[in-house]
Protein backbone atom coordinates (compact mmCIF):
# COMPACT_ATOMS: atom_id res chain seq x y z
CA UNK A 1 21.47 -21.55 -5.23
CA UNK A 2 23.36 -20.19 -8.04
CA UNK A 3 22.87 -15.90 -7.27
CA UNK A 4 21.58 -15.17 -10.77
CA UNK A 5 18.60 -17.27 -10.30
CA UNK A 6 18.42 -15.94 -6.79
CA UNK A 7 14.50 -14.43 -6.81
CA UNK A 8 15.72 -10.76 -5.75
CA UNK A 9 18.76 -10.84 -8.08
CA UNK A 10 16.55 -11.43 -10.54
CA UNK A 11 13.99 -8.71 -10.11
CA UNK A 12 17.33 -6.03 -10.14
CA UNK A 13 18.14 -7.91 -13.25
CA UNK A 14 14.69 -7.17 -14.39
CA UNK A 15 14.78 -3.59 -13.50
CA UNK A 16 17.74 -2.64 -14.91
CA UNK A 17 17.03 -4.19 -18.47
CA UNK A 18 13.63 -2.75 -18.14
CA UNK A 19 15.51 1.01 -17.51
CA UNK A 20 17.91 0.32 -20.06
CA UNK A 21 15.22 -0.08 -22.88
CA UNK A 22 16.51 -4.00 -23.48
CA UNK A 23 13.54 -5.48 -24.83
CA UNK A 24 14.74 -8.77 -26.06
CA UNK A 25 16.68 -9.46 -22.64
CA UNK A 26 13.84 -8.60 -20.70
CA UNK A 27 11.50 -10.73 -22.38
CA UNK A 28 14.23 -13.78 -22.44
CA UNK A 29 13.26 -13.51 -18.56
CA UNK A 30 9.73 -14.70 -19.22
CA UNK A 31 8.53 -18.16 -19.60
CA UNK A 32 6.76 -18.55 -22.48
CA UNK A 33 3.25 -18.52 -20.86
CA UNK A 34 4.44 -15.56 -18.54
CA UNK A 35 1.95 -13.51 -17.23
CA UNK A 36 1.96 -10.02 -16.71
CA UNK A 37 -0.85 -8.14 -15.41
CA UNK A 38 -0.93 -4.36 -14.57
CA UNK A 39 -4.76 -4.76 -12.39
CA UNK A 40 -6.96 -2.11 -13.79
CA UNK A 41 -4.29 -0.98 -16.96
CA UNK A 42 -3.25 -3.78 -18.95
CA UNK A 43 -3.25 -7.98 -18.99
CA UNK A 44 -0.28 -9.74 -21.22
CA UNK A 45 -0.29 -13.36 -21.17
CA UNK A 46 2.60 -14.74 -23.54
CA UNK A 47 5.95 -13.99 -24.76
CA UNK A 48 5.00 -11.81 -28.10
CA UNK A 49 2.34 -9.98 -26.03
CA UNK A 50 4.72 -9.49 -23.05
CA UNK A 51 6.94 -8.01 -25.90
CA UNK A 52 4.80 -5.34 -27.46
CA UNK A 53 4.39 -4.07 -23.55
CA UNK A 54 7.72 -3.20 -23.16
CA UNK A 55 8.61 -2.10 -27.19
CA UNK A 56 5.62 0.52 -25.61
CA UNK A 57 7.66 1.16 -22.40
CA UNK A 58 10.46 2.08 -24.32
CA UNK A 59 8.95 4.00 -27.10
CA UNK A 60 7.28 6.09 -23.83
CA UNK A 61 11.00 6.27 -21.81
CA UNK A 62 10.05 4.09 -19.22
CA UNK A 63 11.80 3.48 -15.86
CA UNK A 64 10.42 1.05 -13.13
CA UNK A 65 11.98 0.91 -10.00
CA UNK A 66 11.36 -2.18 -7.61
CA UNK A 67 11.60 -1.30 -3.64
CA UNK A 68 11.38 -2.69 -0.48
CA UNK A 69 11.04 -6.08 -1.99
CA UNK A 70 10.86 -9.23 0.32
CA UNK A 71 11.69 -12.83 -1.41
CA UNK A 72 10.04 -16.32 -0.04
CA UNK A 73 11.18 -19.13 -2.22
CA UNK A 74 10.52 -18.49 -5.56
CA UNK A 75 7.77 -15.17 -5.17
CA UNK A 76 9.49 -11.57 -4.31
CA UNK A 77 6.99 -8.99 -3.13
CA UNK A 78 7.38 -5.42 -3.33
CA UNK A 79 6.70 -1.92 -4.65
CA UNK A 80 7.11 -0.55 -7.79
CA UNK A 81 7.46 3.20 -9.64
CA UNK A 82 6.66 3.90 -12.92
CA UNK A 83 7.73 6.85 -14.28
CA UNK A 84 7.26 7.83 -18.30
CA UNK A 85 6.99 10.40 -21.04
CA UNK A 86 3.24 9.32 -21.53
CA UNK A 87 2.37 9.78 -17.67
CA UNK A 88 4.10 13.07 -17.50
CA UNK A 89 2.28 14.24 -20.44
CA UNK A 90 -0.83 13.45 -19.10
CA UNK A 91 0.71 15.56 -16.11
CA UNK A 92 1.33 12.69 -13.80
CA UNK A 93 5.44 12.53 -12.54
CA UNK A 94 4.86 8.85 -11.66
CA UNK A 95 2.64 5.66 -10.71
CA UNK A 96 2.92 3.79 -7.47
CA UNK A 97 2.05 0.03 -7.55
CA UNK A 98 1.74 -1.97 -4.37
CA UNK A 99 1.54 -4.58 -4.07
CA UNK A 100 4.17 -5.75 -7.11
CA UNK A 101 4.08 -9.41 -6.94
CA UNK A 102 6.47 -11.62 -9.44
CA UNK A 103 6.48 -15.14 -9.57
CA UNK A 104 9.46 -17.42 -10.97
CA UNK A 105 9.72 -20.91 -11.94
CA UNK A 106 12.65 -22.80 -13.29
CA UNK A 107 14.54 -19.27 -12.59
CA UNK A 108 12.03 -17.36 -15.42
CA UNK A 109 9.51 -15.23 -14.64
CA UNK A 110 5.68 -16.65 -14.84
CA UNK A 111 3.67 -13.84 -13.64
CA UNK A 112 3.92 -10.67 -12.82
CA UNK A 113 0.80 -8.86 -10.68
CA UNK A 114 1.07 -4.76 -10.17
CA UNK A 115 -1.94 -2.98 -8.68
CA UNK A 116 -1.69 0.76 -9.15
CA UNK A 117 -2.55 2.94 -6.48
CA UNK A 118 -6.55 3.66 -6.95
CA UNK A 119 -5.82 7.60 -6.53
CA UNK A 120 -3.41 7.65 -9.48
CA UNK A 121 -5.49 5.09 -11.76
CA UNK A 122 -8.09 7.45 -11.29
CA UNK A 123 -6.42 10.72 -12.34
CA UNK A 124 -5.14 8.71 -15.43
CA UNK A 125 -8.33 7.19 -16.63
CA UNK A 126 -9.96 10.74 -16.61
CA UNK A 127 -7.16 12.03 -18.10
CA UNK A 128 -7.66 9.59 -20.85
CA UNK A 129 -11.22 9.73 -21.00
CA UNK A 130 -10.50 13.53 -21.64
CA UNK A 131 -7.75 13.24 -24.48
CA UNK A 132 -9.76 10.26 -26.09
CA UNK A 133 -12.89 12.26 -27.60
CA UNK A 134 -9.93 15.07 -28.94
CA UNK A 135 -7.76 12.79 -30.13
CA UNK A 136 -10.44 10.79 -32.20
CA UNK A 137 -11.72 14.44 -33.53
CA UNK A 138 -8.37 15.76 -34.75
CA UNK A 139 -6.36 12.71 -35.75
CA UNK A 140 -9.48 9.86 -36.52
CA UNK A 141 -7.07 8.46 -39.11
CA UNK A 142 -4.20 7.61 -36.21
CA UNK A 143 -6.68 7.17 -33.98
CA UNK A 144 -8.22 4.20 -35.62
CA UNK A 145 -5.13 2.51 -36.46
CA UNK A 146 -4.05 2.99 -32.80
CA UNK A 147 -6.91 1.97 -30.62
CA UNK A 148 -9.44 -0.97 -30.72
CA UNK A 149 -13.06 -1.05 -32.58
CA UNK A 150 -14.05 -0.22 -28.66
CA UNK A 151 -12.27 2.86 -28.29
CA UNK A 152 -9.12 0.76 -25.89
CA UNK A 153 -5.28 2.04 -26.98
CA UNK A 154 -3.32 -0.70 -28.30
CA UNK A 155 0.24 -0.61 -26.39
CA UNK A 156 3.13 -1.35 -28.63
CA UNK A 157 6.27 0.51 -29.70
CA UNK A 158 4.52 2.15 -33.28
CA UNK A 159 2.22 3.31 -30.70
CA UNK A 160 4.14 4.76 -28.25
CA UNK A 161 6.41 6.50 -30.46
CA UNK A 162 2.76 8.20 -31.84
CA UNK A 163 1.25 8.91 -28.86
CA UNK A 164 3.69 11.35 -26.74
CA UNK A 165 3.59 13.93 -29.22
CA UNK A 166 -0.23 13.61 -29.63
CA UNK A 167 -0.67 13.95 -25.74
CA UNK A 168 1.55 17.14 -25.76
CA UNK A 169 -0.16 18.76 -28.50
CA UNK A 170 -3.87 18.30 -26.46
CA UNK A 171 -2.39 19.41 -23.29
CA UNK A 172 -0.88 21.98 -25.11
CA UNK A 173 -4.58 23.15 -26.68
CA UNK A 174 -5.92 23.07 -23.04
CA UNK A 175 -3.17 25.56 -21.93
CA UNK A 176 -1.53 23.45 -19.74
C-alpha cells in the first residue's frame, strides 16, 4: 500500500495541515460527501461546510492533536485534543475527545466522529449559555449576523475572527 494513503499516515497528514492553518489542503482530504461530526458541538456534511469548520479553527488558532491511534483497514481510532483561543477564553486550556473515529475510502476521508468528554462539553455549554444573553445585550447587531434565528453560533472564519475578542471583553466584565 502506497504509505501516503496508509490510514495512520494520513491522520498525521491531517493533523499537521489542521495545526498549520492549511485550509484548502485539509479539505482536499475529504471526499466530497465527507462527514464530520463533533457529537454534541457541531455536524458538517460536505466539502464547503467541512470548509467553513476549519476557516473557524483557524480564525480561533486551533491545534488538534491525534493520540494513541489504532488503524484496521481503512478506519483509525483514537484520541484527540483540541486546544484554541475560543476555549481558553471561555477559560478552558483544552477539549478531550474519545473516542475520535475517521473513516477513509479511496484514500479520502468520509467521516469523521469526535465525542467530547461529557465533563468538558458541559463546562462549555454553560459557559456559552452565560456569554450568549451578554453578548446579544451589548453587541445585538454582531450578534444577529453571527448566530442563527434560534440563538446557535454560526462557525466560519468571519466568525471566528469576531468572536475571540468578544469572549475576552465578557470575561473581562466578569473579572475574570
Amino acid at each position: 500500500m502506497d504509505n501516503q494513503k496508509d490510514p495512520l499516515s494520513q491522520v498525521k497528514k491531517l493533523q499537521d495541515l489542521i495545526n498549520r492553518h492549511a485550509v484548502d489542503e485539509t479539505v482536499d482530504m475529504f471526499a466530497d460527501d465527507a462527514d464530520l461530526e463533533l457529537v454534541g458541538l457541531n455536524h458538517l456534511v460536505g466539502k464547503e461546510k467541512i470548509r467553513n469548520g476549519f476557516e473557524y479553527d483557524e480564525a480561533v488558532n486551533s491545534e488538534l492533536e491525534f493520540f494513541e491511534c489504532i488503524s484496521e483497514k481503512n478506519t483509525v481510532n483514537c484520541r484527540m485534543k483540541e486546544r484554541n483561543d475560543r476555549l481558553r477564553a471561555l477559560g478552558l486550556s483544552e477539549a478531550s475527545y474519545a473516542p475520535c473515529v475517521i473513516e477513509f475510502e479511496g484514500g479520502l476521508i468520509q467521516k469523521i466522529s469526535s465525542t467530547i468528554h461529557p465533563e468538558i462539553l458541559k463546562q462549555m455549554e454553560e459557559k456559552w449559555r452565560a456569554f450568549l444573553p451578554w453578548f446579544s445585550e451589548h453587541y445585538p447587531v454582531e450578534y444577529s449576523k453571527m448566530t442563527t434565528p434560534e440563538g446557535r453560533f454560526i462557525s466560519n472564519g468571519e466568525n471566528g475572527r469576531k468572536v475571540f475578542p468578544i469572549l475576552n471583553e465578557w470575561r473581562s466584565s466578569l473579572g475574570e
